[in-house]
PDB file of N, CA and C in Angstrom:
ATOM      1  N   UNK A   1      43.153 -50.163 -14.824  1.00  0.00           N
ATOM      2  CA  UNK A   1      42.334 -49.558 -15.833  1.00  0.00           C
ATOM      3  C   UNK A   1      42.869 -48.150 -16.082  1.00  0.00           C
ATOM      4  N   UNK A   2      43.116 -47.372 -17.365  1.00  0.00           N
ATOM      5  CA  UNK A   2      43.245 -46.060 -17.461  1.00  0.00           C
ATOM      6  C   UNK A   2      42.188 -46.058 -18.388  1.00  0.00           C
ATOM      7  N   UNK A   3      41.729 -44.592 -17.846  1.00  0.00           N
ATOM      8  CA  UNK A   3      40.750 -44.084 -18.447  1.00  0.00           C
ATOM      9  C   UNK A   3      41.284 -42.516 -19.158  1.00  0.00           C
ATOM     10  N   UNK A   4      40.528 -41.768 -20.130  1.00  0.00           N
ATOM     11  CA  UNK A   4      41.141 -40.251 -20.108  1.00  0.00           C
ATOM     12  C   UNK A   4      40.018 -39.224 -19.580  1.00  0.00           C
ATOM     13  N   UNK A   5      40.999 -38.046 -19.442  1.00  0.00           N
ATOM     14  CA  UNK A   5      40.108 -37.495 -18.534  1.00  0.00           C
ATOM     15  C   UNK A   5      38.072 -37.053 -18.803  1.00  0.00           C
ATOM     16  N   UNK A   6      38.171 -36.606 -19.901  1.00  0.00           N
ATOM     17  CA  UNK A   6      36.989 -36.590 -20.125  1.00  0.00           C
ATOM     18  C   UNK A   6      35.742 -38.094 -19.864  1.00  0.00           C
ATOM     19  N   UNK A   7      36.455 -39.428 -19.956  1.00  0.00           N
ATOM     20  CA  UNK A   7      35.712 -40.625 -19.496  1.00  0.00           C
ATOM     21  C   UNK A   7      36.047 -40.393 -17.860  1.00  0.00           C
ATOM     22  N   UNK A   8      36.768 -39.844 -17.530  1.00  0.00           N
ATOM     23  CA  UNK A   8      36.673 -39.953 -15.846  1.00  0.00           C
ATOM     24  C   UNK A   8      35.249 -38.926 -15.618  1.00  0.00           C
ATOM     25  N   UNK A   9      35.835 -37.710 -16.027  1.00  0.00           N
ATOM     26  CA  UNK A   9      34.239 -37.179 -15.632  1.00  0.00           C
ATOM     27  C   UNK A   9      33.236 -37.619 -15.895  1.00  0.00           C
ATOM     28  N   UNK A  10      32.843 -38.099 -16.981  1.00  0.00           N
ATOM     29  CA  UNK A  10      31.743 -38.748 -17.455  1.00  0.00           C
ATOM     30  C   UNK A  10      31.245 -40.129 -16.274  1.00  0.00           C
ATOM     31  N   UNK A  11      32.098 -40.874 -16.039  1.00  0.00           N
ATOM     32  CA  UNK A  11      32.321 -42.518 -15.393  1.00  0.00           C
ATOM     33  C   UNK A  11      32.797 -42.156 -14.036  1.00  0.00           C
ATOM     34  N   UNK A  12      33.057 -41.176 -13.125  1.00  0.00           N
ATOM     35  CA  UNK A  12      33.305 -41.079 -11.536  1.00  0.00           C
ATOM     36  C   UNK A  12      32.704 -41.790 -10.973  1.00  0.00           C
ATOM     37  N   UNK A  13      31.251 -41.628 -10.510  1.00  0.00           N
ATOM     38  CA  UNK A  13      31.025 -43.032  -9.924  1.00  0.00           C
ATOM     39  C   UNK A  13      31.755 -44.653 -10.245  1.00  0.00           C
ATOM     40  N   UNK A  14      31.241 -44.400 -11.237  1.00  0.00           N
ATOM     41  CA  UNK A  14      31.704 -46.198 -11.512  1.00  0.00           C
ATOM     42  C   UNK A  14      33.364 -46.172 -11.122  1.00  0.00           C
ATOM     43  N   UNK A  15      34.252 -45.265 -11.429  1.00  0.00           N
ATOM     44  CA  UNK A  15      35.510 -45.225 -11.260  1.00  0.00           C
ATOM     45  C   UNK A  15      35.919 -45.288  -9.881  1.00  0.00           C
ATOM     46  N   UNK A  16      34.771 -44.596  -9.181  1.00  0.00           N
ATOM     47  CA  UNK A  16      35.367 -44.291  -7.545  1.00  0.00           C
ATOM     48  C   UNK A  16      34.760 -46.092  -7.183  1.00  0.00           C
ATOM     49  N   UNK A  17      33.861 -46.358  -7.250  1.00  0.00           N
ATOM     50  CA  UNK A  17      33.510 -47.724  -7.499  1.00  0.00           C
ATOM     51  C   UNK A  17      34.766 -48.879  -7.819  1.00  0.00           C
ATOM     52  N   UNK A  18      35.640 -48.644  -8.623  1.00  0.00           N
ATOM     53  CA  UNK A  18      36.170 -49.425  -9.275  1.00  0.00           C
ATOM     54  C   UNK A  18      37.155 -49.378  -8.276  1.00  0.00           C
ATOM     55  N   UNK A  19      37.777 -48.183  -7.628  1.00  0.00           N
ATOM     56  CA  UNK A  19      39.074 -47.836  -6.858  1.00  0.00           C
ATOM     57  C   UNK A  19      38.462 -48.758  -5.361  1.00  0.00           C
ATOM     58  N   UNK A  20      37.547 -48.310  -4.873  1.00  0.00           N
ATOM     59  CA  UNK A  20      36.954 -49.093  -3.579  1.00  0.00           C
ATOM     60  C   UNK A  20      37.317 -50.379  -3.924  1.00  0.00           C
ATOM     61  N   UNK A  21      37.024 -51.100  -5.188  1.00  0.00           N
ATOM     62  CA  UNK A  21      37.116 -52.491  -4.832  1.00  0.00           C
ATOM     63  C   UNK A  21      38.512 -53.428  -5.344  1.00  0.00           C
ATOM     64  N   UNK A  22      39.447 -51.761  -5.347  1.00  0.00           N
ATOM     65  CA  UNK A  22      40.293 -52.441  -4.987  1.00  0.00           C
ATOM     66  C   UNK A  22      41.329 -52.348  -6.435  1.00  0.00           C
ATOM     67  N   UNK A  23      40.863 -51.615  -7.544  1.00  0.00           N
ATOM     68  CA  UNK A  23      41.009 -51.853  -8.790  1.00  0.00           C
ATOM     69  C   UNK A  23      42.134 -50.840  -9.189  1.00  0.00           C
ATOM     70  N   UNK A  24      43.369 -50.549  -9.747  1.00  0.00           N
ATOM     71  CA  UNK A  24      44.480 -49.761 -10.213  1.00  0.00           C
ATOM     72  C   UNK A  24      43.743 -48.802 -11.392  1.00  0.00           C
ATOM     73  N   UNK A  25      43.051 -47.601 -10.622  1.00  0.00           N
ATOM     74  CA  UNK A  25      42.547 -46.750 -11.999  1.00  0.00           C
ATOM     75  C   UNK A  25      43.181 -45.323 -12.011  1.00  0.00           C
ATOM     76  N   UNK A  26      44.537 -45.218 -13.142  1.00  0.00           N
ATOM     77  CA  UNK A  26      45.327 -44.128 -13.414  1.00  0.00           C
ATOM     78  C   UNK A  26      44.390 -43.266 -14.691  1.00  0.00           C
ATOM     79  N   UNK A  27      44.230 -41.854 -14.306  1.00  0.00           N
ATOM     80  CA  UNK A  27      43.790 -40.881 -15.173  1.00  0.00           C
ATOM     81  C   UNK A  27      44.693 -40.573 -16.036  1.00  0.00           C
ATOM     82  N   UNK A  28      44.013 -40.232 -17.742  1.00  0.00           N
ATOM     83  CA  UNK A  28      45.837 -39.634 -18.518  1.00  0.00           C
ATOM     84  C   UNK A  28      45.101 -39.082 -19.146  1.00  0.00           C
ATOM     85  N   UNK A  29      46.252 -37.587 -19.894  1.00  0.00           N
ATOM     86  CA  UNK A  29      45.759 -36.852 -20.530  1.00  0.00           C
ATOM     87  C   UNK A  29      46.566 -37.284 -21.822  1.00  0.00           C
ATOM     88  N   UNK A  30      45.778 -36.859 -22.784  1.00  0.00           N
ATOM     89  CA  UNK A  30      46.523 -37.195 -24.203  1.00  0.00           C
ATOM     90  C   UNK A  30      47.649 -38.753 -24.189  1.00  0.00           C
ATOM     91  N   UNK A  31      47.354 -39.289 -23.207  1.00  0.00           N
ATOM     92  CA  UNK A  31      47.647 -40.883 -23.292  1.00  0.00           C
ATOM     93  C   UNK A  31      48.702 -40.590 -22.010  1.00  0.00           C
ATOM     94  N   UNK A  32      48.952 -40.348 -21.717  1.00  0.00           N
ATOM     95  CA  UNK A  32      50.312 -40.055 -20.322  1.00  0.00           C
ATOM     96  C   UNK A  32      49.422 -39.806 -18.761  1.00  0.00           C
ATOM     97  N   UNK A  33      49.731 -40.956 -18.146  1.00  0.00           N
ATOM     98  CA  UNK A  33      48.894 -41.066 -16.494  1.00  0.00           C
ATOM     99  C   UNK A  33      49.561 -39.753 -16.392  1.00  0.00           C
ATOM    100  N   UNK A  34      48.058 -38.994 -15.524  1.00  0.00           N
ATOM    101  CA  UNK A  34      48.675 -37.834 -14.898  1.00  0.00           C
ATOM    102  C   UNK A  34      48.361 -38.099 -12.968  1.00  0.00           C
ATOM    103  N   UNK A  35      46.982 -39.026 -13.278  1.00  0.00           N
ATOM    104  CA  UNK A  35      46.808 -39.018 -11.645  1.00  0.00           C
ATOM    105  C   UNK A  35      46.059 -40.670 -11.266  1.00  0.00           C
ATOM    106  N   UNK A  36      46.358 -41.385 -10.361  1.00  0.00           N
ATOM    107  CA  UNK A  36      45.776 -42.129  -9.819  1.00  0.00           C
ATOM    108  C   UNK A  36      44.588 -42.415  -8.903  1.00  0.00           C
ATOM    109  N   UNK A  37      43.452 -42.600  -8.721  1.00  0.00           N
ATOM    110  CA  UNK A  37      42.580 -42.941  -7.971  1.00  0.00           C
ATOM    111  C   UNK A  37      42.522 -44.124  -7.305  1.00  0.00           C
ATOM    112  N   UNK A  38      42.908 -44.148  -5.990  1.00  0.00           N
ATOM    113  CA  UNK A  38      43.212 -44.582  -4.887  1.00  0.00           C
ATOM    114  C   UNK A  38      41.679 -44.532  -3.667  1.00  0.00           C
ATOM    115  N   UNK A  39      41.435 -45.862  -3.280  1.00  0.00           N
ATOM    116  CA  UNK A  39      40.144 -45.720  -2.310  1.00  0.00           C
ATOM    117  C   UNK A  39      41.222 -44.710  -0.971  1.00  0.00           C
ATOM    118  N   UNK A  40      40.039 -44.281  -0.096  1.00  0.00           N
ATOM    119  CA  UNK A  40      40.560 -43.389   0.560  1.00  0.00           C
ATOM    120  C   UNK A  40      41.094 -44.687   2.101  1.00  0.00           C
ATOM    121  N   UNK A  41      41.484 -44.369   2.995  1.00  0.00           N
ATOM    122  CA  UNK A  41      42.015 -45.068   3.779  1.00  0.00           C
ATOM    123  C   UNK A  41      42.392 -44.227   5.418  1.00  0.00           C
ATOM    124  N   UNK A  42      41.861 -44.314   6.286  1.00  0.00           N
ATOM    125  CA  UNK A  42      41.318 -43.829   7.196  1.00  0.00           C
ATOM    126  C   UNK A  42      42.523 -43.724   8.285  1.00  0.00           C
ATOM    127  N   UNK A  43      43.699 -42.829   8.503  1.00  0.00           N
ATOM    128  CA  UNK A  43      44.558 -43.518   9.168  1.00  0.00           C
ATOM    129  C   UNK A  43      44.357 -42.604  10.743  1.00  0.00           C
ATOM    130  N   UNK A  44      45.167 -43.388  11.314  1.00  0.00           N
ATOM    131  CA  UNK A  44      44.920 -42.904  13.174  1.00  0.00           C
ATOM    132  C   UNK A  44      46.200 -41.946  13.208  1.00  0.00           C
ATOM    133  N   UNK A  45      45.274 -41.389  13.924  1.00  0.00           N
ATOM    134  CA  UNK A  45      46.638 -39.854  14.684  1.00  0.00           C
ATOM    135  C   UNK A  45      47.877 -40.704  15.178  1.00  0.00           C
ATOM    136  N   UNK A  46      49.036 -39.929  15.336  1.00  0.00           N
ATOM    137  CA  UNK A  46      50.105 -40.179  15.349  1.00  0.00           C
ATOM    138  C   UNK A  46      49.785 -39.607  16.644  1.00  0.00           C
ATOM    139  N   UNK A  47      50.384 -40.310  17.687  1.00  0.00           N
ATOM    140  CA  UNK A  47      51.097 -39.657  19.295  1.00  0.00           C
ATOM    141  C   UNK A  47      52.560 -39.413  19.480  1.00  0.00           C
ATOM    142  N   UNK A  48      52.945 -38.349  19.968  1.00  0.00           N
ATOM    143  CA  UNK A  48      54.306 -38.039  20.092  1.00  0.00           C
ATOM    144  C   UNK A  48      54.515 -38.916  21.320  1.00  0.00           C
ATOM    145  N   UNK A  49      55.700 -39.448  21.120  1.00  0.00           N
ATOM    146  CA  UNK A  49      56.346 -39.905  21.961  1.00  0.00           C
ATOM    147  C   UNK A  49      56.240 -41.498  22.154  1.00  0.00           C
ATOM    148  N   UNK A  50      55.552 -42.037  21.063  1.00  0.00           N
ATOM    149  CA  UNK A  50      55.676 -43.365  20.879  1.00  0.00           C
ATOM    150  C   UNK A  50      56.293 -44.327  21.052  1.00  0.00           C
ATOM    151  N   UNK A  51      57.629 -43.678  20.236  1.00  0.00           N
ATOM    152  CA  UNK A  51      59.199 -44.008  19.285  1.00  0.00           C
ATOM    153  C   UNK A  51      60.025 -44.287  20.890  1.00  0.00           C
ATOM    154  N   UNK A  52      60.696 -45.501  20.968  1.00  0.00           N
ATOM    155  CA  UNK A  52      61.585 -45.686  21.900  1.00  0.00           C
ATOM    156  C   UNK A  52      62.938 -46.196  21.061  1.00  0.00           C
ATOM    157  N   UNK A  53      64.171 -45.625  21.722  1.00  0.00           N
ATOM    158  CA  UNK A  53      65.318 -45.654  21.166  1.00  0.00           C
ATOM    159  C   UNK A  53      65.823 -46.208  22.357  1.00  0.00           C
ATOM    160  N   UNK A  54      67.121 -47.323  22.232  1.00  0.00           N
ATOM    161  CA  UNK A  54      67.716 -47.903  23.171  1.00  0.00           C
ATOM    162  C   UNK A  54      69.473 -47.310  22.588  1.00  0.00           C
ATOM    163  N   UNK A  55      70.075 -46.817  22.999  1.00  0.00           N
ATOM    164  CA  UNK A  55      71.517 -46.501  22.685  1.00  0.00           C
ATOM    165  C   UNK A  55      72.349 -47.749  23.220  1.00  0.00           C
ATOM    166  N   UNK A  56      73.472 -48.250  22.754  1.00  0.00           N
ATOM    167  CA  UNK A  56      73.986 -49.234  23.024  1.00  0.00           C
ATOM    168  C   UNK A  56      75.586 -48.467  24.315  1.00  0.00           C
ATOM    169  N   UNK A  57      75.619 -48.835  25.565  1.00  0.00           N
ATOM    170  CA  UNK A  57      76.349 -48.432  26.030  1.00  0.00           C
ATOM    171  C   UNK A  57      77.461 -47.630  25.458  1.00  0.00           C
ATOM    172  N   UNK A  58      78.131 -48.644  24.688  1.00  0.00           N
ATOM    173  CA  UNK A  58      79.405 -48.657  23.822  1.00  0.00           C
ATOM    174  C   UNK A  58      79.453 -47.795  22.575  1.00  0.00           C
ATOM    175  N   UNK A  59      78.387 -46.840  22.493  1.00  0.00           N
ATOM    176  CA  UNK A  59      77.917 -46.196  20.851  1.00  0.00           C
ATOM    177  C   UNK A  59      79.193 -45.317  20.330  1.00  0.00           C
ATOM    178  N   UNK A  60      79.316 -44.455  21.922  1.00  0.00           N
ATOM    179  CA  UNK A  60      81.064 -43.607  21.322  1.00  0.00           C
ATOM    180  C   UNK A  60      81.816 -43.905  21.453  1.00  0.00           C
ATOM    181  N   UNK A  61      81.730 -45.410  21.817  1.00  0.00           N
ATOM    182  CA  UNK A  61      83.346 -45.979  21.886  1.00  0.00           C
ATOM    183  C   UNK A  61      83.768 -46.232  20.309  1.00  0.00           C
ATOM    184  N   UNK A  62      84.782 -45.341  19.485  1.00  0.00           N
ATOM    185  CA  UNK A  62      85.612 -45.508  18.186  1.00  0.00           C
ATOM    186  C   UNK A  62      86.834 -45.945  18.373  1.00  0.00           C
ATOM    187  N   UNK A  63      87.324 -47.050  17.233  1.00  0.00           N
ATOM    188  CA  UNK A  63      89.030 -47.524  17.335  1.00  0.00           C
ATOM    189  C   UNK A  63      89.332 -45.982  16.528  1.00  0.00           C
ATOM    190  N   UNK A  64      90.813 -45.691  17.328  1.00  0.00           N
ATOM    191  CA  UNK A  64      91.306 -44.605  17.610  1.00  0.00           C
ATOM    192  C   UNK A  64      91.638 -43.822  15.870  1.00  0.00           C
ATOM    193  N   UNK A  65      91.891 -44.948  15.260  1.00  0.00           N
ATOM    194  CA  UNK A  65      92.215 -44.098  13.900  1.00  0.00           C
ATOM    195  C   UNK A  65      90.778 -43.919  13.072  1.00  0.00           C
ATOM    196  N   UNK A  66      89.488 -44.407  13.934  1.00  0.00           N
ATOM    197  CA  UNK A  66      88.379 -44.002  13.143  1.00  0.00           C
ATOM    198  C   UNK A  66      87.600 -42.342  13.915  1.00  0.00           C
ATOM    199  N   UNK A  67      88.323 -42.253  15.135  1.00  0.00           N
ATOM    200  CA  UNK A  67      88.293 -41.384  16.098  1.00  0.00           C
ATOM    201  C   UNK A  67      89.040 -40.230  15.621  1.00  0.00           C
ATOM    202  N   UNK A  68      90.295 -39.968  15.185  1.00  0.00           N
ATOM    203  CA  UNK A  68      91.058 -39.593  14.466  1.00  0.00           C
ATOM    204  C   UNK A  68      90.265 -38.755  13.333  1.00  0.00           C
ATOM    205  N   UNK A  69      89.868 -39.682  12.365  1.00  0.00           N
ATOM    206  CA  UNK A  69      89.448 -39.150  11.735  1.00  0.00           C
ATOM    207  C   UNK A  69      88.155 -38.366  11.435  1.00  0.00           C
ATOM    208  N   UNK A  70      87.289 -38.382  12.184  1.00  0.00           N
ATOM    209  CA  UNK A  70      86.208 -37.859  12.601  1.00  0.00           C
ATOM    210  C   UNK A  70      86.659 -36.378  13.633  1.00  0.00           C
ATOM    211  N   UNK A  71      88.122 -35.879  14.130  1.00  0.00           N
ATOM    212  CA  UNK A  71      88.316 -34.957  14.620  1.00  0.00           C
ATOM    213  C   UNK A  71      89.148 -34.233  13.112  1.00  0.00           C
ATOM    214  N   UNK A  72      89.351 -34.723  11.969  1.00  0.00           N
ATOM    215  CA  UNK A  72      90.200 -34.338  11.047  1.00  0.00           C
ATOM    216  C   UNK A  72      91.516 -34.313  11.201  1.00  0.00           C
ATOM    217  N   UNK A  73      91.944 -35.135  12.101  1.00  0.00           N
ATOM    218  CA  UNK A  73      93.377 -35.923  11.691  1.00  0.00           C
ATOM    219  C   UNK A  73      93.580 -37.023  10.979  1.00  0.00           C
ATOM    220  N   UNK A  74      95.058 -36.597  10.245  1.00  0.00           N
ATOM    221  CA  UNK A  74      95.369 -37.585   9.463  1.00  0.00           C
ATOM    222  C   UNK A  74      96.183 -38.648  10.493  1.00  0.00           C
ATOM    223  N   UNK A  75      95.891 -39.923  10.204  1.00  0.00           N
ATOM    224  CA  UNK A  75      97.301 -41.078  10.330  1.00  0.00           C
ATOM    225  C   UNK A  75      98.493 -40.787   9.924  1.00  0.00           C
TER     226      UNK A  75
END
């Protein structure tokens, strides 16, 4: 649904209404979306240290002319 802005103020309820259930309602001014209304969505704290990384033994092992070139020698 787009609405313009003056029907958003007017229609907020029903609009915030419309976004809860789920409904695509972009605001526009003079015909051009400027903003979307989106139901809100409740997310959980982030904990540091979650993230596990496994390195593969072999990670700096490079064939020698890709080694090479990563020190800025030429072949």
């Amino acid at each position: 649904m787009r609405v313009n802005i003056h029907d958003a103020k007017t229609n907020l309820s029903r609009l915030v209404a419309a976004a809860e259930a789920g409904e695509d309602v972009v605001i526009a001014r003079a015909g051009r979306p400027v903003a979307r209304l989106v139901p809100y969505a409740e997310r959980r704290p982030r904990t540091p240290g979650n993230l596990r990384i496994t390195i593969a033994d072999d990670f700096d092992e490079l064939p020698e002319d890709l080694a090479a070139a990563f020190r800025g020698e030429r072949p």
